[in-house]
Protein backbone atom coordinates (compact mmCIF):
# COMPACT_ATOMS: atom_id res chain seq x y z
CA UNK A 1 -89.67 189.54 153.37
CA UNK A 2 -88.34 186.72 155.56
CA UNK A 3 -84.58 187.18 156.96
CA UNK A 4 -83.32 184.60 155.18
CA UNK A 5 -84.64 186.03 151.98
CA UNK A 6 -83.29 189.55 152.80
CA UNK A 7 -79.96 187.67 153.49
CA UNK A 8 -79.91 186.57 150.52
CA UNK A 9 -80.66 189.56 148.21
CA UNK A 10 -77.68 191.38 150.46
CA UNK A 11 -75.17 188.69 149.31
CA UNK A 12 -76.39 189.18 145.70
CA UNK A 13 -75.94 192.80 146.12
CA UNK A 14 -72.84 192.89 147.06
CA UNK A 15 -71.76 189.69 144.67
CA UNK A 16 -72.98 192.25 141.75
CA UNK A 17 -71.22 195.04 143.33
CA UNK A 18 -68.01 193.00 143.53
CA UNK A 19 -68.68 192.11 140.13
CA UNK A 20 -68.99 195.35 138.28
CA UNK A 21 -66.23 196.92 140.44
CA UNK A 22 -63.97 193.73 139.11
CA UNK A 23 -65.47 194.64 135.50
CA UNK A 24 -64.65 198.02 135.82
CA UNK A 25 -60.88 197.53 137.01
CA UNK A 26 -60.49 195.50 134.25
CA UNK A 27 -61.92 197.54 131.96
CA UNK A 28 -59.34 200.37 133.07
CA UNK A 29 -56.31 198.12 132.66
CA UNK A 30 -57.20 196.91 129.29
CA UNK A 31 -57.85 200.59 128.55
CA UNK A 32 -54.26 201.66 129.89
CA UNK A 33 -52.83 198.46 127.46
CA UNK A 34 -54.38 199.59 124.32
CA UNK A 35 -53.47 203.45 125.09
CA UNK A 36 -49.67 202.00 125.69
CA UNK A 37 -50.06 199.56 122.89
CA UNK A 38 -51.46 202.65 120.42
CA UNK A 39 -48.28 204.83 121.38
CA UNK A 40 -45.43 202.03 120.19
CA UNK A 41 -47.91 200.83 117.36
CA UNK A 42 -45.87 202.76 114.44
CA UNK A 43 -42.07 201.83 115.91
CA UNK A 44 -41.12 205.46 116.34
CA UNK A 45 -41.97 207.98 119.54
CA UNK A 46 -40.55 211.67 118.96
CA UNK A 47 -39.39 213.37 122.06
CA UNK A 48 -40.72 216.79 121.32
CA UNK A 49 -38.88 219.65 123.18
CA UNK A 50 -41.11 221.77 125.46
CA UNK A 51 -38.72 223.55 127.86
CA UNK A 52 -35.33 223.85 128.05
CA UNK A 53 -33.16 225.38 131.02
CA UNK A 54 -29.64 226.16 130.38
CA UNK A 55 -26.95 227.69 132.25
CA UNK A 56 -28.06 231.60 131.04
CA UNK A 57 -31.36 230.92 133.72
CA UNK A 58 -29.52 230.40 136.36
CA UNK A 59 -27.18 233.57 136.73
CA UNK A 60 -23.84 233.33 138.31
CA UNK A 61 -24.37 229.74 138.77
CA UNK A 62 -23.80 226.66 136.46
CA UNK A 63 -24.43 223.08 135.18
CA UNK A 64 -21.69 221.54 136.36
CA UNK A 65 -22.03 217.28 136.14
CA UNK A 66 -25.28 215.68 136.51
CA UNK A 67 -26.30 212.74 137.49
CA UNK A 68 -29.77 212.79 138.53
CA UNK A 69 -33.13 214.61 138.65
CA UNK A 70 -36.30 214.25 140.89
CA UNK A 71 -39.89 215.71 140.37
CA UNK A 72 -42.21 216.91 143.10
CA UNK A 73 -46.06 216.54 143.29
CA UNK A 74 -46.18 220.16 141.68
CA UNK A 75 -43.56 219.96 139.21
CA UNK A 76 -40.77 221.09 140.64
CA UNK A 77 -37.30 220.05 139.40
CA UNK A 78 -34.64 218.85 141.40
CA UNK A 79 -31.70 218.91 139.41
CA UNK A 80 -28.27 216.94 140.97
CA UNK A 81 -25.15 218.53 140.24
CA UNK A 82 -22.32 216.45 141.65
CA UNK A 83 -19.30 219.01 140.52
CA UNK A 84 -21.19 222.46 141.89
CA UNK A 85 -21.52 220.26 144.99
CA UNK A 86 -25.69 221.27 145.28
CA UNK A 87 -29.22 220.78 144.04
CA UNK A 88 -30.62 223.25 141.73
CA UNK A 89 -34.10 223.42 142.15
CA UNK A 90 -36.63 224.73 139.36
CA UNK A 91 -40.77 225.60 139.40
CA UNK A 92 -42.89 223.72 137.22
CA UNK A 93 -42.38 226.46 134.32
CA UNK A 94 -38.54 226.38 134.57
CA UNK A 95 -38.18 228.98 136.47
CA UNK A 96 -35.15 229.06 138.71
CA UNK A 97 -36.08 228.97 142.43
CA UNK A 98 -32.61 228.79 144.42
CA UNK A 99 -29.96 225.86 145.00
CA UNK A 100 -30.37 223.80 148.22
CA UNK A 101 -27.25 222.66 150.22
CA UNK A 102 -23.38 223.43 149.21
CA UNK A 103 -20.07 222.16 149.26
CA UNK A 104 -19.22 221.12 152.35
CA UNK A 105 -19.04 218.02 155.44
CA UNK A 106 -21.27 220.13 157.96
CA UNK A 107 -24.95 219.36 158.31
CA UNK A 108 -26.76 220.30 154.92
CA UNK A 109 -23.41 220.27 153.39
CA UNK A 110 -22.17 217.91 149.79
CA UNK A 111 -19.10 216.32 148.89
CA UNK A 112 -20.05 214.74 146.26
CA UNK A 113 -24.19 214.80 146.01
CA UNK A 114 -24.73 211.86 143.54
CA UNK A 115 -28.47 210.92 143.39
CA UNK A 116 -31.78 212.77 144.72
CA UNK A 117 -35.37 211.82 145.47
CA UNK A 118 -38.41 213.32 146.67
CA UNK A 119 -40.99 211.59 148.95
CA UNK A 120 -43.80 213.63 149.77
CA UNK A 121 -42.49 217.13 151.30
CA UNK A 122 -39.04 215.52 151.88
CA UNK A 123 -36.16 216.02 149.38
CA UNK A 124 -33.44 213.12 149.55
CA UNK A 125 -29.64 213.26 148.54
CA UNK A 126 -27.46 210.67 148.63
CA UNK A 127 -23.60 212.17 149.09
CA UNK A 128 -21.16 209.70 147.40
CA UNK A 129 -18.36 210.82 149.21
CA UNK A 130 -20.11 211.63 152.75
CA UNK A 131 -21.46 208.14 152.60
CA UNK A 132 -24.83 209.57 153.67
CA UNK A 133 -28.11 210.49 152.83
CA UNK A 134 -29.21 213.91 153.53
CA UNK A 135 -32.91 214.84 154.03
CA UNK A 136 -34.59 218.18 153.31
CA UNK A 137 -38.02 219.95 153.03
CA UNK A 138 -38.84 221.16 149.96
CA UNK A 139 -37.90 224.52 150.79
CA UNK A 140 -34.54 223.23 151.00
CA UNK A 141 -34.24 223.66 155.17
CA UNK A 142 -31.80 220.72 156.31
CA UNK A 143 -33.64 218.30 158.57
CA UNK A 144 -31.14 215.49 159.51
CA UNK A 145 -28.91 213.53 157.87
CA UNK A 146 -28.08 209.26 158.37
CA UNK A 147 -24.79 207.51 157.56
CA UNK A 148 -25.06 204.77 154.63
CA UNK A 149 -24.13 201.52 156.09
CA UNK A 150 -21.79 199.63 153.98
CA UNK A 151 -22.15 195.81 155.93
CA UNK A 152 -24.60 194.70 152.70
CA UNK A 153 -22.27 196.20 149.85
CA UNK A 154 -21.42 199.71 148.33
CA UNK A 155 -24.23 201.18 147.38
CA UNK A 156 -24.68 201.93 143.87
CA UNK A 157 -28.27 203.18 143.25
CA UNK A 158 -31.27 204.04 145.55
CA UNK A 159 -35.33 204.97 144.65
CA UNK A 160 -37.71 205.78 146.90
CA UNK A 161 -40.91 203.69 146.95
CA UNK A 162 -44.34 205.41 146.83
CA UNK A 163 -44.92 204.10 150.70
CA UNK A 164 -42.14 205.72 151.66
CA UNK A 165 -39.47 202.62 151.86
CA UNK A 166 -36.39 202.42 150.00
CA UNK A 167 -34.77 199.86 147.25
CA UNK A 168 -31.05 199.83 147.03
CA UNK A 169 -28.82 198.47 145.14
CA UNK A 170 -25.60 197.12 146.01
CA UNK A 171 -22.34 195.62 145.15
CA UNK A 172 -20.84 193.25 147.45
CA UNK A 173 -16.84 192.40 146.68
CA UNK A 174 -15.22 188.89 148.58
CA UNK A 175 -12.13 190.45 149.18
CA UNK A 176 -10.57 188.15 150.06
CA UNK A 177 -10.49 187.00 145.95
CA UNK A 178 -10.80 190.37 144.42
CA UNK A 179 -11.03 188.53 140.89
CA UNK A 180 -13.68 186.38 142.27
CA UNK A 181 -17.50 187.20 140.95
CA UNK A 182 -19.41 190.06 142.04
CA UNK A 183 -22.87 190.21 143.30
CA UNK A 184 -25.16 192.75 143.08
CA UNK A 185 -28.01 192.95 145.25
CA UNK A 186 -30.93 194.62 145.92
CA UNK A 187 -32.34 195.08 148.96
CA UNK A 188 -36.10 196.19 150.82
CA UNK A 189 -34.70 199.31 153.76
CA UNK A 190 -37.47 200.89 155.70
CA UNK A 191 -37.96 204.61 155.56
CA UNK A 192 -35.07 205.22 158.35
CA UNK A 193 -33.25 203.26 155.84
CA UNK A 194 -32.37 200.92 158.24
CA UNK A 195 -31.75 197.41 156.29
CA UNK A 196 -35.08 194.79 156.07
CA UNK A 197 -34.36 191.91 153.38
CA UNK A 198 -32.32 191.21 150.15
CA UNK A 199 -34.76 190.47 147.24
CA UNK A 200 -32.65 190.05 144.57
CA UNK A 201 -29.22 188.59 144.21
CA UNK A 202 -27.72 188.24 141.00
CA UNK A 203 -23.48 187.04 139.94
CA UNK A 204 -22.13 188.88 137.22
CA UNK A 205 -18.07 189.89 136.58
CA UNK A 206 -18.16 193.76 136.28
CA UNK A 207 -14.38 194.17 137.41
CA UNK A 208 -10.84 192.38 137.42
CA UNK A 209 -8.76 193.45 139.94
CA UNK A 210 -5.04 194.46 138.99
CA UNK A 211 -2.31 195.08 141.97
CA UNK A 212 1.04 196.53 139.18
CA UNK A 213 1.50 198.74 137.90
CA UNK A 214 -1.13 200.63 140.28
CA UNK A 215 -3.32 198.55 142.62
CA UNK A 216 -6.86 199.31 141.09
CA UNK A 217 -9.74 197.85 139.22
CA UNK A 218 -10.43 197.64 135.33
CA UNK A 219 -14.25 197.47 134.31
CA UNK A 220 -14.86 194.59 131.81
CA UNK A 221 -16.41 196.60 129.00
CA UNK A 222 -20.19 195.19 127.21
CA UNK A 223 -20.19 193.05 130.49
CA UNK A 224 -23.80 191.82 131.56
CA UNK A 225 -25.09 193.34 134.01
CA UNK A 226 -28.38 193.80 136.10
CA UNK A 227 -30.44 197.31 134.97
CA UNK A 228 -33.77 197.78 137.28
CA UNK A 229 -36.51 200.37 138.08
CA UNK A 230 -39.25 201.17 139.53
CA UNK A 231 -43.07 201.17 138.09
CA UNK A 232 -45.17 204.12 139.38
CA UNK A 233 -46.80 201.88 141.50
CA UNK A 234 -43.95 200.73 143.46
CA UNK A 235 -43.19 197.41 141.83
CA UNK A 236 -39.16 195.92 140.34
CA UNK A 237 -38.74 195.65 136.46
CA UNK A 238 -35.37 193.98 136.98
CA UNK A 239 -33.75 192.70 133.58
CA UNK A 240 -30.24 190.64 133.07
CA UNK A 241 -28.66 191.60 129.63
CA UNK A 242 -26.49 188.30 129.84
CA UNK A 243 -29.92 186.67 128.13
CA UNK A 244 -32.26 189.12 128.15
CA UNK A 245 -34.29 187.71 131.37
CA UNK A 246 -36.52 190.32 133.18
CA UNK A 247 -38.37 189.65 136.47
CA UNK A 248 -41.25 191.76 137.85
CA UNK A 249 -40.97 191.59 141.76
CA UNK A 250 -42.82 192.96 144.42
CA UNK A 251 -41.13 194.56 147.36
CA UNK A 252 -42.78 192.31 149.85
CA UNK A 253 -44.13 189.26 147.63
CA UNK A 254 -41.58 188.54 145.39
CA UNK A 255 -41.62 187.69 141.82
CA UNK A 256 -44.58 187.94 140.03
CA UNK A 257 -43.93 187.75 136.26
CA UNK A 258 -40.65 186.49 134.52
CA UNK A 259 -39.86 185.91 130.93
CA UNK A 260 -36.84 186.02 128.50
CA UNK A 261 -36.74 187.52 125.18
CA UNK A 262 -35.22 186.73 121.86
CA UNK A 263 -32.39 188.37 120.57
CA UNK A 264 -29.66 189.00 117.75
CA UNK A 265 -26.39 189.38 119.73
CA UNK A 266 -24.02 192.47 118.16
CA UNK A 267 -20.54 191.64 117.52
CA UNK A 268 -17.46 194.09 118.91
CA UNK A 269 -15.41 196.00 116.39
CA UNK A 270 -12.04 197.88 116.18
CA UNK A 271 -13.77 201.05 116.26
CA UNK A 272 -16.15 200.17 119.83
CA UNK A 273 -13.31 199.48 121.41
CA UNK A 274 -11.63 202.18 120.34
CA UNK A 275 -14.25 204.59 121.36
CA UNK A 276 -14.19 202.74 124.57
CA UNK A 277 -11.18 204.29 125.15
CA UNK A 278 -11.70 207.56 123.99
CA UNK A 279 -14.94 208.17 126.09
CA UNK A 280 -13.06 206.60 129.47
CA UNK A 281 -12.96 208.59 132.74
CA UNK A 282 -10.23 208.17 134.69
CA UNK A 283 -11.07 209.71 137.91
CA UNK A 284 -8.54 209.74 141.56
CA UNK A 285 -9.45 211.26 144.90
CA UNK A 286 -7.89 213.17 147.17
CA UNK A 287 -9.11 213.83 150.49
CA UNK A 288 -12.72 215.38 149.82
CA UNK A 289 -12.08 216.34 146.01
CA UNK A 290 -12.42 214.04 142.87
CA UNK A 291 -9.81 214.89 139.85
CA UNK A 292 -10.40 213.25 136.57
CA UNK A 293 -9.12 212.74 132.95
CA UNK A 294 -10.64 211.87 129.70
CA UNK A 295 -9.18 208.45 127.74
CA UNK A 296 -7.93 205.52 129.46
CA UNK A 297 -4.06 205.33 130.70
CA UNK A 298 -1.83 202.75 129.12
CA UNK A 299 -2.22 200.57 131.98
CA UNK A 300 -5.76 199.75 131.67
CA UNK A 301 -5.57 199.56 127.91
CA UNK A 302 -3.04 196.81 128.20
CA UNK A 303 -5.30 194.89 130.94
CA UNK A 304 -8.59 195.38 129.43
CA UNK A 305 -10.26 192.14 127.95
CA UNK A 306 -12.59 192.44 125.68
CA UNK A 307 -15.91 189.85 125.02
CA UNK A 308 -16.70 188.71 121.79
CA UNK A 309 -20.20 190.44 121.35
CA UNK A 310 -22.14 193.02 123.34
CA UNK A 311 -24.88 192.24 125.88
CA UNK A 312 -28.38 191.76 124.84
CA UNK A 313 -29.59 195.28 125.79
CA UNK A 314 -27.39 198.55 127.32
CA UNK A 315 -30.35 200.14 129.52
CA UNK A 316 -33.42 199.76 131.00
CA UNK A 317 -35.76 202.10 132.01
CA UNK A 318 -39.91 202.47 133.16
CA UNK A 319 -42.19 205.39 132.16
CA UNK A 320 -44.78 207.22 133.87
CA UNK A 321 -47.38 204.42 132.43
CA UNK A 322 -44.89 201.50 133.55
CA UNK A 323 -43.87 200.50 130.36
CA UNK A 324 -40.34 199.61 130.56
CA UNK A 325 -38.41 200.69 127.58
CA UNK A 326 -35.29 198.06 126.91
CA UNK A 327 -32.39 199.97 125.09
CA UNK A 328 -30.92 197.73 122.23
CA UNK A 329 -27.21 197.81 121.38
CA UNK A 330 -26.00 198.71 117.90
CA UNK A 331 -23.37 198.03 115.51
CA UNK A 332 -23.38 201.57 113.99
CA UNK A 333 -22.68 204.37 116.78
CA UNK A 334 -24.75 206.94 114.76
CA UNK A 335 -28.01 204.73 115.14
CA UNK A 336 -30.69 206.22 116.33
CA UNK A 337 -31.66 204.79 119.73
CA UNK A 338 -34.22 201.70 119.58
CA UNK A 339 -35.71 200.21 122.10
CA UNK A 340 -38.23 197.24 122.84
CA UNK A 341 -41.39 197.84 125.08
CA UNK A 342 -42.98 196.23 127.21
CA UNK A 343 -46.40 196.72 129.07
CA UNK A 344 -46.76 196.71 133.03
CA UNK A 345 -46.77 192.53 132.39
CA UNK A 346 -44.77 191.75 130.39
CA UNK A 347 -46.76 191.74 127.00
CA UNK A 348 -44.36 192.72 124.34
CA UNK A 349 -45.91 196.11 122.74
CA UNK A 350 -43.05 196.51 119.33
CA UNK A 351 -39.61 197.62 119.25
CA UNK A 352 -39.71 201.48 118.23
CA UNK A 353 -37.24 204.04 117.28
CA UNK A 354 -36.81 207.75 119.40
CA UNK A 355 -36.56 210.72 116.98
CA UNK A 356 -35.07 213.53 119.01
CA UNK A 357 -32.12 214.26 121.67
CA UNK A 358 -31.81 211.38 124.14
CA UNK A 359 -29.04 211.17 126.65
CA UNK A 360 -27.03 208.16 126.44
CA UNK A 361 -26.28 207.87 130.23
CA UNK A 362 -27.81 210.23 132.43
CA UNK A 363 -30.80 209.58 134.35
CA UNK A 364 -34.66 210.68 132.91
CA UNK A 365 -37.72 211.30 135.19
CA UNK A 366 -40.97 210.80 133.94
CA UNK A 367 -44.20 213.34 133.89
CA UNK A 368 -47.31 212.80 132.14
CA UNK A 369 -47.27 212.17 129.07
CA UNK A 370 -43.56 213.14 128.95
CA UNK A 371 -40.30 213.37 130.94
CA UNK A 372 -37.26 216.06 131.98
CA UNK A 373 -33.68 214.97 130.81
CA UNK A 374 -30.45 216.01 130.70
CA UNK A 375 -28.41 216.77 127.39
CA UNK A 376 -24.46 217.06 127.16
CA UNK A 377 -23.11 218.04 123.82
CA UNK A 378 -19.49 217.04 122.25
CA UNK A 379 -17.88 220.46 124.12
CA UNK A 380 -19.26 219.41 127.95
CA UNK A 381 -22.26 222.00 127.35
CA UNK A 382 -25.73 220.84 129.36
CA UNK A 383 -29.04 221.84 129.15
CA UNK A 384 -32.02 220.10 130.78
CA UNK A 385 -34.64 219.49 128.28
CA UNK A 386 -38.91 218.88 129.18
CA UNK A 387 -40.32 217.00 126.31
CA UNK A 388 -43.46 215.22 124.98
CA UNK A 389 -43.52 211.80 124.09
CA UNK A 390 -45.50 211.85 120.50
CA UNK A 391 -45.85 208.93 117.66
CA UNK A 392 -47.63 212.11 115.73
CA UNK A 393 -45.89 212.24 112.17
CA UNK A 394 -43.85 215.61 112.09
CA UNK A 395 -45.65 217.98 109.10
């Protein structure tokens, strides 16, 4: 064979090579669409309970206020419970293994622990109040801790990325105008957490700012906001419920997909606002300890403006396949949640129905094939529930 023709049967080998390996990654993702597609096809998932921890597993301890859980590469569960002032950590069966870190400012130590993640064999608490992040092995041995730096915004939310960088939100206030516009941002922060870029920026009027009776701010309740999360493989679903917009971004590219979806807006009535009131947490520090009080003082009833109609959706969230699941508002309180899905790009897959507890607020974490959340009843009871996400009819 001459060189030139064993050059060219090389090239062809690898051009075929290229092509089935393209064939075959396509192949997968249109296999991953119709499996995602299949499970919102009949409008309804039921969350079908599989474990359930409550406070009887845990001995002298207790579920105190949760906020947030994290999952390891074995299944553990990190549970975070602000008001016991630790992290309750659980094996894969719901066993009870020990709590990691206590009440405290010394090294290891929570004021207020508000949000946990796990990155490979590293455990990582954000303290709300120690305006830090903590880190931990798994074991729960304290490793080091870093202060949050507040010159881009508060922070309001962090996740880990699977590379082991961070995305953070943030509000930043001109306060110099306190009834001015916020902005919320998020931004890229290497694994130190130092700072790297802003990647999203987005306006939106979450407060007014009162100075009498009490100098303080009142939230502006159905405002629009900006919900986000992350897909399992490290990219934004970012979604604005002023007109139902949602961006897919990459961390270092940018945006990649975009759209906007239709939608019925839901008026306000008597009775929302009402229960506005009625489910309002009034909440005042002092020094290291938080007090607070259910219903909303007179003060903030009197200031409190109300818009004409709700936003276009209350809640967004991805699952372990990177579907995101957009939470619909509703003019009947005892609805049944609904929410509209959406494949890893965008492709509308139905709007379905959950059968089964769901928590209204606090945060889920995703397995396979199902996900760990956290259940408060009417008399401040909480349990943390494993279920299976099913469309199977119930028999």
């Amino acid at each position: 064979m001459r060189a030139a023709d064993w050059l060219v049967c090389i090239l062809m080998g690898i051009l075929s090579a290229g092509a089935m390996f393209l064939q075959a990654e396509v192949s997968v993702e249109l296999s991953s669409h119709a499996v995602q597609k299949e499970l919102f096809s009949k409008g309804v998932v039921r969350l079908i309970s599989e474990l359930t921890i409550t406070d009887e597993t845990l001995g002298e301890d207790y579920f105190g206020e949760i906020y947030d859980l994290a999952l390891d590469n074995q299944g553990a569960l990190y549970v975070c419970d602000s008001k016991a002032k630790n992290i309750k950590k659980f094996d894969a069966s719901g066993k009870f293994v020990k709590t990691i870190g206590k009440g405290g400012q010394g090294p290891g130590e929570f004021e207020y622990p508000y949000e946990v993640e796990v990155f490979r064999d590293r455990l990582i608490v954000r303290d709300l109040m120690g305006s830090r992040i903590s880190l931990f092995d798994l074991n729960g041995k304290y490793l080091s801790s870093v202060p949050i730096d507040r010159k881009e915004g508060s922070w309001r939310r962090f996740r880990a990325l699977p590379d082991g960088r961070f995305i953070v939100e943030t509000e930043f206030i001109d306060r110099s105008n306190l009834n001015s516009p916020q902005e919320m941002r998020l931004a890229l922060h290497a694994a130190d957490f130092s700072f790297a870029k802003t990647i999203y920026r987005k306006t939106i009027f979450r407060n007014k700012y009162i100075s009498e009776p009490v100098r303080t701010n009142i939230p502006i309740p159905f405002a629009a906001s900006v919900k986000w999360d992350l897909t399992p493989e490290g990219k934004i679903v970012i979604g604005y419920s002023g007109n139902y917009e949602i961006e897919i971004l990459d961390p270092d590219k940018g945006k990649i997909h975009s759209w906007t979806h239709p939608f019925v807006p839901v008026g306000i009535t008597g009775k929302d606002k009402e229960e506005y009131f009625a489910g309002m947490t009034t909440s005042m520090s002092s020094g290291s300890s938080i007090s607070t009080s259910k219903g909303a003082p007179e003060y903030i009833v009197k200031n409190t403006e109300f818009p004409k109609t709700k936003p276009a959706f209350e809640r967004l969230i991805v699952d372990g396949n990177g579907s995101s699941w957009v939470f619909l508002p509703s003019a009947d309180p005892k609805a049944k949640p609904t929410f509209e899905a959406f494949d890893p790009k965008g492709a509308f897959l139905g709007r379905v129905v959950i059968e089964g507890e769901w928590p209204q607020y606090a945060h889920v974490v995703f397995h396979s094939g199902g996900l760990w959340m956290v259940i408060a009843n009417t008399a401040g009871e909480i349990k943390v529930v494993k279920a299976r996400i099913s469309n199977e009819s119930v028999h």
